[in-house]
C-alpha atoms as a PDB file:
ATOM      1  CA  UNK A   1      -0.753 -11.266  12.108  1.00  0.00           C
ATOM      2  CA  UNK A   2       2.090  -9.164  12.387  1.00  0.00           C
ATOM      3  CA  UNK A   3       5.360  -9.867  10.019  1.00  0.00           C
ATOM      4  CA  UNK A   4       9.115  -8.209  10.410  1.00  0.00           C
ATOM      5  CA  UNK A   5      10.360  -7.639   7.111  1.00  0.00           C
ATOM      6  CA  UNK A   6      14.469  -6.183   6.642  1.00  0.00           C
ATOM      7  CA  UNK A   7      13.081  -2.735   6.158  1.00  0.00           C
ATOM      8  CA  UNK A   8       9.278  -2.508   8.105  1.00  0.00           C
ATOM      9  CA  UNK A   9       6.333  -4.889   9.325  1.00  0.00           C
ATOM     10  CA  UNK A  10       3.443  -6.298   7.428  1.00  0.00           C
ATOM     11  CA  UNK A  11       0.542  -6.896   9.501  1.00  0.00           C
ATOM     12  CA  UNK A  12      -2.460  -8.812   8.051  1.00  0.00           C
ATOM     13  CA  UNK A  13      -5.489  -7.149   8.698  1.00  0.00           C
ATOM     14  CA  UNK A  14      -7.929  -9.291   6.939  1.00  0.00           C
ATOM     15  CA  UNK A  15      -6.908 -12.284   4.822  1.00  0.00           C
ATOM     16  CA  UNK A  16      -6.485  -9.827   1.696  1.00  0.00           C
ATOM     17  CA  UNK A  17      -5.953  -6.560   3.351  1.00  0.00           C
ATOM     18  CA  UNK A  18      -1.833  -5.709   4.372  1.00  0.00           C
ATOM     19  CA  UNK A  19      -0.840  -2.244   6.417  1.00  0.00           C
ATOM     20  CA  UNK A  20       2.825  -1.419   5.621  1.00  0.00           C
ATOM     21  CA  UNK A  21       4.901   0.266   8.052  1.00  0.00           C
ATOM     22  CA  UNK A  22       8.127   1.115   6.688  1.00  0.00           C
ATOM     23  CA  UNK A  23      10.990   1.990   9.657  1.00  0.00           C
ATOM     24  CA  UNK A  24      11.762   5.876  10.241  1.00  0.00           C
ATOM     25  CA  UNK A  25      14.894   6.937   7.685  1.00  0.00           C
ATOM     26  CA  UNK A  26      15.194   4.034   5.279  1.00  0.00           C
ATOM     27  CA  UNK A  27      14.862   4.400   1.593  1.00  0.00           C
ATOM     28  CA  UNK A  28      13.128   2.062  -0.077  1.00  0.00           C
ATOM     29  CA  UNK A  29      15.291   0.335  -2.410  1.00  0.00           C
ATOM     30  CA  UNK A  30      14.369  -1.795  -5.677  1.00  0.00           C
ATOM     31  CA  UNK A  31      15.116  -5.083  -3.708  1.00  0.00           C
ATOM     32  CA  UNK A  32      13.124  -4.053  -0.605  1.00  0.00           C
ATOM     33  CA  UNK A  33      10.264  -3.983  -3.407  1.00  0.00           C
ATOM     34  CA  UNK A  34      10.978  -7.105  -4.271  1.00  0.00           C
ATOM     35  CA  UNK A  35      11.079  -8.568  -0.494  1.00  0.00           C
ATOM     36  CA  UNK A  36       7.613  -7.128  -0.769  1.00  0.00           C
ATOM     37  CA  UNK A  37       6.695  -8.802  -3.881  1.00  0.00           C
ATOM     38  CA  UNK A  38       8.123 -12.209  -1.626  1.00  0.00           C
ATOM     39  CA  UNK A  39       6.101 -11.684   0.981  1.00  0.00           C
ATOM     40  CA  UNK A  40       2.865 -11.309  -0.700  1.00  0.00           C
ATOM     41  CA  UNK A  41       3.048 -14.335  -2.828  1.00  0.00           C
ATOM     42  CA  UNK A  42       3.672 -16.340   0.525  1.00  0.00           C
ATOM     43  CA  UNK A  43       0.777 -14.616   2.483  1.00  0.00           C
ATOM     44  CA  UNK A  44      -1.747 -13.387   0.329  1.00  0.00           C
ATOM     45  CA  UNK A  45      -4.178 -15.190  -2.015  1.00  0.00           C
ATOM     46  CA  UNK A  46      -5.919 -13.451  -4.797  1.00  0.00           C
ATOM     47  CA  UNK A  47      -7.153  -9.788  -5.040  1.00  0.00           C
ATOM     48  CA  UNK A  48      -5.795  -7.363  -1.855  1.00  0.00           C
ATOM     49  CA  UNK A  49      -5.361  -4.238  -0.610  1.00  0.00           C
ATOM     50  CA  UNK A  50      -2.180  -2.470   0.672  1.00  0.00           C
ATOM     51  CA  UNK A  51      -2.750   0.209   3.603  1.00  0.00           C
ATOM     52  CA  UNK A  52       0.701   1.887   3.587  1.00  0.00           C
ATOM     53  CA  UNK A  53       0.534   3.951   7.169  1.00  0.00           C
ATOM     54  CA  UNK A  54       3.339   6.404   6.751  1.00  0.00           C
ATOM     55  CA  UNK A  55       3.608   6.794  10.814  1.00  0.00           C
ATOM     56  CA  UNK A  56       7.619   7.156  10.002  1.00  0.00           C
ATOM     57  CA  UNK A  57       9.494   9.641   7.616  1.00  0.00           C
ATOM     58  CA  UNK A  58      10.909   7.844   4.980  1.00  0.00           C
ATOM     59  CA  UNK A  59      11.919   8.306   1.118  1.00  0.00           C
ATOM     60  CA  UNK A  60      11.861   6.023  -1.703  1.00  0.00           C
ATOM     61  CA  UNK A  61      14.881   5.222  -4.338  1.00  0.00           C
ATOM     62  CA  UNK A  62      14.227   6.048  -7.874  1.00  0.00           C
ATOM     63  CA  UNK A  63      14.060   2.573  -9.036  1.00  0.00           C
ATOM     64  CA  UNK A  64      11.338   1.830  -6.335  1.00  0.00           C
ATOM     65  CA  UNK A  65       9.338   4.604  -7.114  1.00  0.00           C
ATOM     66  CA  UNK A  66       8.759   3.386 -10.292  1.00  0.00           C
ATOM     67  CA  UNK A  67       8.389  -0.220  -9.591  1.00  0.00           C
ATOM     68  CA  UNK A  68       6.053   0.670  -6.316  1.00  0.00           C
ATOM     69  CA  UNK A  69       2.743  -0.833  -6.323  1.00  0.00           C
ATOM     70  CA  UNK A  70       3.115  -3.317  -9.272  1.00  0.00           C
ATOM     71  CA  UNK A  71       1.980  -6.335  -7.193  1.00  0.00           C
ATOM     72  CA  UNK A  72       0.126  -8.940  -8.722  1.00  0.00           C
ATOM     73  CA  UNK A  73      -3.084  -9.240  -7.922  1.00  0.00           C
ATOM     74  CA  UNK A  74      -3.039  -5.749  -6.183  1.00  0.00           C
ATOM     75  CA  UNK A  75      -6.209  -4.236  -6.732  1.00  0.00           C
ATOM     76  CA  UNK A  76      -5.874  -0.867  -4.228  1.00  0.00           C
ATOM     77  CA  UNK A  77      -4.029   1.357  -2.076  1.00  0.00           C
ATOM     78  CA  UNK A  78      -5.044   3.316   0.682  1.00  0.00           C
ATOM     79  CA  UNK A  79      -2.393   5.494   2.176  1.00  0.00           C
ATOM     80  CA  UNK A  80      -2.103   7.206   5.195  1.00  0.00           C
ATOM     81  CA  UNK A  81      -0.117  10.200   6.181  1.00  0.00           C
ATOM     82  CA  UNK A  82       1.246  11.995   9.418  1.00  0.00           C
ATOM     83  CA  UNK A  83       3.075  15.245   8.032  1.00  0.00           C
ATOM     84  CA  UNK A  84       2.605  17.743   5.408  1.00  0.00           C
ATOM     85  CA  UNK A  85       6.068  15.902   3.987  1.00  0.00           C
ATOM     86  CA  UNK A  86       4.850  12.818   3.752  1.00  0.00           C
ATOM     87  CA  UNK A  87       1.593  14.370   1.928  1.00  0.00           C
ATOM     88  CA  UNK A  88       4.080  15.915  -0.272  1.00  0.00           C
ATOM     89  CA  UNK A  89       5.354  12.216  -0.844  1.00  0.00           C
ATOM     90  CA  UNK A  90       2.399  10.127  -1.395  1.00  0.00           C
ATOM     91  CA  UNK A  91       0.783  12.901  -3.680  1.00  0.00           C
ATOM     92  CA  UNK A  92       4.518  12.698  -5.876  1.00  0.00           C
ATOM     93  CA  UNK A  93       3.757   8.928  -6.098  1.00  0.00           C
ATOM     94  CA  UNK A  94       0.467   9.084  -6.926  1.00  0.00           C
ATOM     95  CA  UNK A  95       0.641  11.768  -9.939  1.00  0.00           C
ATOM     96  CA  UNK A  96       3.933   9.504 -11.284  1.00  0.00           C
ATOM     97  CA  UNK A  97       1.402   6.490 -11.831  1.00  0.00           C
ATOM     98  CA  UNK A  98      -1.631   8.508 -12.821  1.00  0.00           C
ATOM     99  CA  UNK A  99      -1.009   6.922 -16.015  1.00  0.00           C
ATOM    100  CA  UNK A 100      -0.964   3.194 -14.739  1.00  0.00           C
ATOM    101  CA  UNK A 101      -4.421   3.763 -13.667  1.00  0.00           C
ATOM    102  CA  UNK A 102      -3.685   3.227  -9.995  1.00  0.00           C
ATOM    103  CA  UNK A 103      -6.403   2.799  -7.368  1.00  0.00           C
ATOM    104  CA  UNK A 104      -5.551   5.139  -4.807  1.00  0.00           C
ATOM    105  CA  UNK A 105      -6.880   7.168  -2.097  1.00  0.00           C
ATOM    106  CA  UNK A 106      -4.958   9.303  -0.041  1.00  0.00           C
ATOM    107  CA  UNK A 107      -6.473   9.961   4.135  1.00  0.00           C
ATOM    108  CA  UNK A 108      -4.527  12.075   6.557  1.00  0.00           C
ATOM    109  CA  UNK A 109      -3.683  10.189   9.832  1.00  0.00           C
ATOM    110  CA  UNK A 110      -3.958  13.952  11.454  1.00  0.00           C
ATOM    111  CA  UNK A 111      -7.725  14.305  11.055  1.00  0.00           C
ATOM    112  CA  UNK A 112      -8.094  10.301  12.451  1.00  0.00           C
ATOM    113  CA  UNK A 113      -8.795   8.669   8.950  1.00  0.00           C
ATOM    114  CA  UNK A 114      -6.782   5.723   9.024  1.00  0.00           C
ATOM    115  CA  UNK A 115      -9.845   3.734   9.838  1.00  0.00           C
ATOM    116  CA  UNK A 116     -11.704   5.308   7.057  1.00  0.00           C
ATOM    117  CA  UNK A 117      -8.733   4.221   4.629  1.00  0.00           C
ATOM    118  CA  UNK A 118      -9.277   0.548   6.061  1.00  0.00           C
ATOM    119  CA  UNK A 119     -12.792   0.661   5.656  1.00  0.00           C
ATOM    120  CA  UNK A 120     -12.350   1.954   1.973  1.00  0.00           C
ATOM    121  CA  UNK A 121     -10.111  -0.917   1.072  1.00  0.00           C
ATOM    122  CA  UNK A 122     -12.438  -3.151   1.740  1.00  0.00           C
ATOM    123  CA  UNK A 123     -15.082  -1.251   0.254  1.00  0.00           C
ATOM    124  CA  UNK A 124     -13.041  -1.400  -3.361  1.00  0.00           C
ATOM    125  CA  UNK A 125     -12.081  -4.964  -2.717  1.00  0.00           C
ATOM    126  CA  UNK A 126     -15.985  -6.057  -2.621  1.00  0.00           C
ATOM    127  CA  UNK A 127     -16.047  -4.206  -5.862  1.00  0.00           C
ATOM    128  CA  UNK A 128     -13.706  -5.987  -7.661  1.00  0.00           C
ATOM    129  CA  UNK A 129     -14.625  -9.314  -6.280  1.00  0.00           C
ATOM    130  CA  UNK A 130     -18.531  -8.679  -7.513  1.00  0.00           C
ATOM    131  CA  UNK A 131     -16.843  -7.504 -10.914  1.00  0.00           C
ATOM    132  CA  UNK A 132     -15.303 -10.768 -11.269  1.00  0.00           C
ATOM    133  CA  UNK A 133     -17.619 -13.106 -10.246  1.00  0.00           C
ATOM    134  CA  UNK A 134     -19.850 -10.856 -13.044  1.00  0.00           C
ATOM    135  CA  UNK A 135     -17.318 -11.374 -15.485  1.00  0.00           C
ATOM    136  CA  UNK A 136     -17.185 -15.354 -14.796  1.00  0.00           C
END
């Protein structure tokens, strides 16, 4: 199921699985973050995945940079890119929370991989499911 957010649409893959497409042009902004933050608590239950499909060229504000992927309940993020600038991007973001212990996995949309990033999500997703029932 497809959603229109101020800034891009979330569209529902799976019941824990969310691709982002962010308009061409905008930068992300702190409270776009936290429209995302919005959304998820009123559509997704438990452990998910983001896909972010970076189809359009767009930047991110400092504030969201930081603040980017600090979801509750997020558990990974697949994302997909279209240009060697958005490469450039993603890689940026993905060194800055190296520390945070992010799971990540960057695909190119160039060599078709979009499906692979999909199919990795819910790869890692199973994981941390089995880890928690484990655990319980």
């Amino acid at each position: 199921m497809k959603h229109r957010l101020s800034f891009g649409y979330f569209t529902l893959l799976t019941e824990n699985i969310v691709e982002v497409i962010i308009d061409e042009g905008i930068e992300l902004s702190l409270e776009m973050i936290e429209e995302c933050d919005v959304f998820f608590k009123a559509h997704i239950f438990g452990n998910f995945g983001m896909l972010i499909n970076r189809v359009n060229e767009y930047s991110y504000s400092d504030e969201a940079r930081l603040c980017l992927g600090f979801y509750e309940d997020l558990k990974a993020i697949a994302f997909v890119y279209y240009s060697d600038n958005s490469q450039v991007i993603v890689e940026e973001i993905n060194l800055l929370q190296v520390y945070e212990q992010w799971n990540s996995c960057i695909f190119s949309g160039l060599e078709l991989e979009r499906q692979q990033a999909f199919q990795w999500l819910q790869g890692e997703l199973l994981m941390t499911n089995d880890q928690a029932s484990n655990i319980g």
